[in-house]
N, C-alpha and C. Protein backbone atom coordinates (compact mmCIF):
# COMPACT_ATOMS: atom_id res chain seq x y z
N UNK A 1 -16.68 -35.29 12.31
CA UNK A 1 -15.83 -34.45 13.15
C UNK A 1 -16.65 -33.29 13.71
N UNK A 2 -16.73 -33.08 15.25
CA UNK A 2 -17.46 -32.49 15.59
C UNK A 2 -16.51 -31.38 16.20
N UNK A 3 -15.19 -30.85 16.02
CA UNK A 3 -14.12 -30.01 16.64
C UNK A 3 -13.98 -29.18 15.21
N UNK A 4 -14.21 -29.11 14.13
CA UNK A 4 -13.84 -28.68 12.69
C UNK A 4 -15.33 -28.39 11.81
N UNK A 5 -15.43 -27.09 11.81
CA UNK A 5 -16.71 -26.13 10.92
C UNK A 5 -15.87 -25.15 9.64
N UNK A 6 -16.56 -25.49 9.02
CA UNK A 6 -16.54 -24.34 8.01
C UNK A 6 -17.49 -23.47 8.19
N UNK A 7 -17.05 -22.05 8.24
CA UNK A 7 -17.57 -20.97 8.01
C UNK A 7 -17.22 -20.14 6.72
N UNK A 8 -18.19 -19.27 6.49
CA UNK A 8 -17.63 -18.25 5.41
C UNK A 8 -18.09 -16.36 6.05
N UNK A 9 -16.73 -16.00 5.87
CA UNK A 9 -16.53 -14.47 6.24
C UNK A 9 -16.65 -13.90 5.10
N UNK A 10 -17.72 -12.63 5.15
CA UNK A 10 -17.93 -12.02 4.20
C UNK A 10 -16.69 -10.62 4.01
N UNK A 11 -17.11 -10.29 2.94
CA UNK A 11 -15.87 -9.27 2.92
C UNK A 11 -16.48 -7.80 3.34
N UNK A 12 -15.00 -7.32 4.05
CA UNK A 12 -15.39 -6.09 5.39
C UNK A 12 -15.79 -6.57 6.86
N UNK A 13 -16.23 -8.36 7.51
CA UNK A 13 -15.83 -8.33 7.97
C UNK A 13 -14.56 -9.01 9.10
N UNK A 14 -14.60 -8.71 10.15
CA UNK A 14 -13.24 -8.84 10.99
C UNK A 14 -13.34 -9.99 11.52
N UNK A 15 -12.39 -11.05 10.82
CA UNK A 15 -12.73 -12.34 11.51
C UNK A 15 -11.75 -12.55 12.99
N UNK A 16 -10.56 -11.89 13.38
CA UNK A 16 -10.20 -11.90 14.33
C UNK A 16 -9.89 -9.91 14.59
N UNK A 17 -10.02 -10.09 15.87
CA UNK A 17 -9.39 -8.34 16.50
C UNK A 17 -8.76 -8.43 17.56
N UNK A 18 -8.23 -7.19 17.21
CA UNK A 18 -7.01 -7.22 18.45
C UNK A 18 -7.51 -7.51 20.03
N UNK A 19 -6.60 -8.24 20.41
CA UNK A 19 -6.85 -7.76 21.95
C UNK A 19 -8.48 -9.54 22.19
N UNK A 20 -8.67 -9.99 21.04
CA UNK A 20 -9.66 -10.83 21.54
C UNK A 20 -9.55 -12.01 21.89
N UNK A 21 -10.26 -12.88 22.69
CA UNK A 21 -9.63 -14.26 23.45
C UNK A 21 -9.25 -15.14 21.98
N UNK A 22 -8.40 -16.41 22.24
CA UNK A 22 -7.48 -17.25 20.85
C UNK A 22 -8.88 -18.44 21.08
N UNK A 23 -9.95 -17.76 20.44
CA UNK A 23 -11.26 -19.40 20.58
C UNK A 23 -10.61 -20.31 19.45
N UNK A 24 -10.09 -19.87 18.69
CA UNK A 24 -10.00 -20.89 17.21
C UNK A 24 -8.65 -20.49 16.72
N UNK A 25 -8.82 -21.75 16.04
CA UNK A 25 -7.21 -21.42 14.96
C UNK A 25 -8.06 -21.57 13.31
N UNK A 26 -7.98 -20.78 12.53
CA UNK A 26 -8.64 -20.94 11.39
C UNK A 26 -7.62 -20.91 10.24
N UNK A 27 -8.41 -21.59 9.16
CA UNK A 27 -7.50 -22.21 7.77
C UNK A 27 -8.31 -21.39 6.49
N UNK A 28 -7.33 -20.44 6.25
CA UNK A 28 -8.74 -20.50 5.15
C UNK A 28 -8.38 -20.65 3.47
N UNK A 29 -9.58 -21.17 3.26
CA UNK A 29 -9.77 -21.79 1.90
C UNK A 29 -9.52 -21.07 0.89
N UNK A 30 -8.67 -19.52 0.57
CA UNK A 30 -8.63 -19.28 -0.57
C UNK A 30 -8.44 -17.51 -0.28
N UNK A 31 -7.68 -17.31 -1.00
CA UNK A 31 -6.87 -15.21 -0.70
C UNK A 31 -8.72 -14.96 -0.39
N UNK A 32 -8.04 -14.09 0.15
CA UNK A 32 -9.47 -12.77 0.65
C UNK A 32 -8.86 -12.33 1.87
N UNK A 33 -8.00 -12.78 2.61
CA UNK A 33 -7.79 -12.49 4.27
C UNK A 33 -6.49 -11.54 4.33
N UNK A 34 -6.85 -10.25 5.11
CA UNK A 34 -5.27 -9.35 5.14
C UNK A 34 -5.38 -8.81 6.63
N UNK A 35 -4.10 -9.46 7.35
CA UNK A 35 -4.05 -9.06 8.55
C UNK A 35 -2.95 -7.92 8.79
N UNK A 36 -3.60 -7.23 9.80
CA UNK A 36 -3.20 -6.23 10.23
C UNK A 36 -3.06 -6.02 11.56
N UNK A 37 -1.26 -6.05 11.62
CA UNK A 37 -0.63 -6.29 12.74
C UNK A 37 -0.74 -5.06 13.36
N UNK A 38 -0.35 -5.21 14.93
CA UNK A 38 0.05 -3.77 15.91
C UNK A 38 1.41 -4.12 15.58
N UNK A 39 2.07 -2.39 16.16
CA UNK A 39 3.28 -2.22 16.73
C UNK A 39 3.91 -1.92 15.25
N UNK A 40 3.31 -1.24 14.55
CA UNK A 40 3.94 -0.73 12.81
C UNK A 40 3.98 -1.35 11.55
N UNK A 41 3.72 -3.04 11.63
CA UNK A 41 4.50 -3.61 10.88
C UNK A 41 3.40 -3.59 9.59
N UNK A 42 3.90 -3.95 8.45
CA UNK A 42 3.02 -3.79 7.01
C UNK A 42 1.76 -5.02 7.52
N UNK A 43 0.67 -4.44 6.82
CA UNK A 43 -0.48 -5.18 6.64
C UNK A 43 -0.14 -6.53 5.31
N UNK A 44 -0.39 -7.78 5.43
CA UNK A 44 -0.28 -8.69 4.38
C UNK A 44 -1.08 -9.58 3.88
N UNK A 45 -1.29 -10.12 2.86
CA UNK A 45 -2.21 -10.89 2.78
C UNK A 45 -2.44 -12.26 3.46
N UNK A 46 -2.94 -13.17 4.10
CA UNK A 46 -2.89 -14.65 3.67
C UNK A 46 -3.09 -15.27 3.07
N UNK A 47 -2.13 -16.42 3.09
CA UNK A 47 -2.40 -17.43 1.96
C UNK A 47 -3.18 -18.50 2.37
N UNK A 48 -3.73 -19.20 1.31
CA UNK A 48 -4.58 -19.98 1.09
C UNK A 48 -4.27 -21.73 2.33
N UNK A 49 -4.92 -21.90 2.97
CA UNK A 49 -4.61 -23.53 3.33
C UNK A 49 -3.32 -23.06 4.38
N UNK A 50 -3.09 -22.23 5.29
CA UNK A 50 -2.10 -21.67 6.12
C UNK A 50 -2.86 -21.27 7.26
N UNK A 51 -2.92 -22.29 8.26
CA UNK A 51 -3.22 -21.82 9.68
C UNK A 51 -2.72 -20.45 9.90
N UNK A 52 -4.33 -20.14 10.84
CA UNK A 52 -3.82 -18.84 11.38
C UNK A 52 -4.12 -18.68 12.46
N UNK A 53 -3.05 -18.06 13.89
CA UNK A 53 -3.81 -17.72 15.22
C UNK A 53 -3.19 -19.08 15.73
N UNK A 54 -2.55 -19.95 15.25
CA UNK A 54 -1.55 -21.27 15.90
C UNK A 54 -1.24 -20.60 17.55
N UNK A 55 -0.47 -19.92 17.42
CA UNK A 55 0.70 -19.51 18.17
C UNK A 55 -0.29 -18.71 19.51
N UNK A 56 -1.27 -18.05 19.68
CA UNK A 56 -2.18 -17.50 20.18
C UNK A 56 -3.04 -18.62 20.80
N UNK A 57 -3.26 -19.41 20.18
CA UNK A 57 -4.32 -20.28 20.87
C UNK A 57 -3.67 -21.55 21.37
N UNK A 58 -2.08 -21.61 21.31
CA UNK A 58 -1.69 -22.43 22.25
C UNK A 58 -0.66 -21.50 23.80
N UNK A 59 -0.69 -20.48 22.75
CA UNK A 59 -0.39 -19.74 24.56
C UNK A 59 -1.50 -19.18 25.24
N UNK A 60 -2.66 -19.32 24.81
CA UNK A 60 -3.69 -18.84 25.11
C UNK A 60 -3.60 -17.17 25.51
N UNK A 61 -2.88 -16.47 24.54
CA UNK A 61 -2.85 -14.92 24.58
C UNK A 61 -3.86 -14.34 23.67
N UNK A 62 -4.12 -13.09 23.90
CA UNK A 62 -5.09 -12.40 23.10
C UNK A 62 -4.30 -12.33 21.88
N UNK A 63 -5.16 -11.81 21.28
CA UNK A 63 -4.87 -11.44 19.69
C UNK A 63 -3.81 -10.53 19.54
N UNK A 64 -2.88 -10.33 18.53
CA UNK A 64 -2.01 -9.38 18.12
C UNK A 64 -2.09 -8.70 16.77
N UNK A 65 -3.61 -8.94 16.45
CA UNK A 65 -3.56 -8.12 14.88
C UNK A 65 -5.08 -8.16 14.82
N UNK A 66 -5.16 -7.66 13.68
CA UNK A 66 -6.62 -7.80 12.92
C UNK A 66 -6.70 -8.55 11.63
N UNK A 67 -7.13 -9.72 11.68
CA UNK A 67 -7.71 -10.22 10.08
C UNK A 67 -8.92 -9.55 9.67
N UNK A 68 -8.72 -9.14 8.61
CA UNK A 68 -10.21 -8.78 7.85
C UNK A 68 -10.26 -9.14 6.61
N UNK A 69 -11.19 -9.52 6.22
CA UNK A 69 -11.79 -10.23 4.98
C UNK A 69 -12.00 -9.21 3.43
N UNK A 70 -11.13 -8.87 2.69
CA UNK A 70 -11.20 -8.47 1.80
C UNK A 70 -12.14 -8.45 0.72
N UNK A 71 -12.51 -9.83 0.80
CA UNK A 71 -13.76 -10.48 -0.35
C UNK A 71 -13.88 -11.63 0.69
N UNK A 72 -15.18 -11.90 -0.06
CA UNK A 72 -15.54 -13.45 0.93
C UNK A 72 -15.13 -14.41 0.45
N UNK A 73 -15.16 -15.38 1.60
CA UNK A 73 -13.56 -16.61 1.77
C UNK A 73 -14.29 -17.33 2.73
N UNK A 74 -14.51 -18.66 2.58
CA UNK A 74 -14.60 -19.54 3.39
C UNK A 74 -13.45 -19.94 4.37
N UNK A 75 -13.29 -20.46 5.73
CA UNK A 75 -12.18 -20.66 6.60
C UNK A 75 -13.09 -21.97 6.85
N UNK A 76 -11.91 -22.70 7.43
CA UNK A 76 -11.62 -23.66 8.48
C UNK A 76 -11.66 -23.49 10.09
N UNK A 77 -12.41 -23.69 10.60
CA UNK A 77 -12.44 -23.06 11.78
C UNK A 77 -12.06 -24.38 13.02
């Protein structure tokens, strides 16, 4: 499969930011990831094996939050 990489995000940094083009939808392999939405709402963790950025990269809109990597975590990219 040449459409599907694993990467690993280290912790601290920002695997998606606000406002940036939807290149990928990523899966990731295991807690470390806490996104942080605009517009007030609580920061949360993700869970493990739970697409993220679906909804963005089929409307092809920018980003609406920040993921950042708590500890390092391999994704699905």
């Amino acid at each position: 499969m040449n459409e599907v990489c694993r990467a690993r995000v280290r912790a601290g940094e920002v695997l998606v930011g606000r406002g940036s083009p939807p290149a990928f939808v990523y899966v990731p392999l295991g807690p470390g990831l806490t996104v942080l939405p605009v517009g007030g709402y609580a920061e949360s963790a993700l869970h493990p094996w739970v697409p993220v950025g679906t909804p963005g990269a089929i409307r092809r809109a920018g980003r609406n939050a920040d993921i950042v990597a708590e500890r390092d975590v391999d994704v699905l990219m």
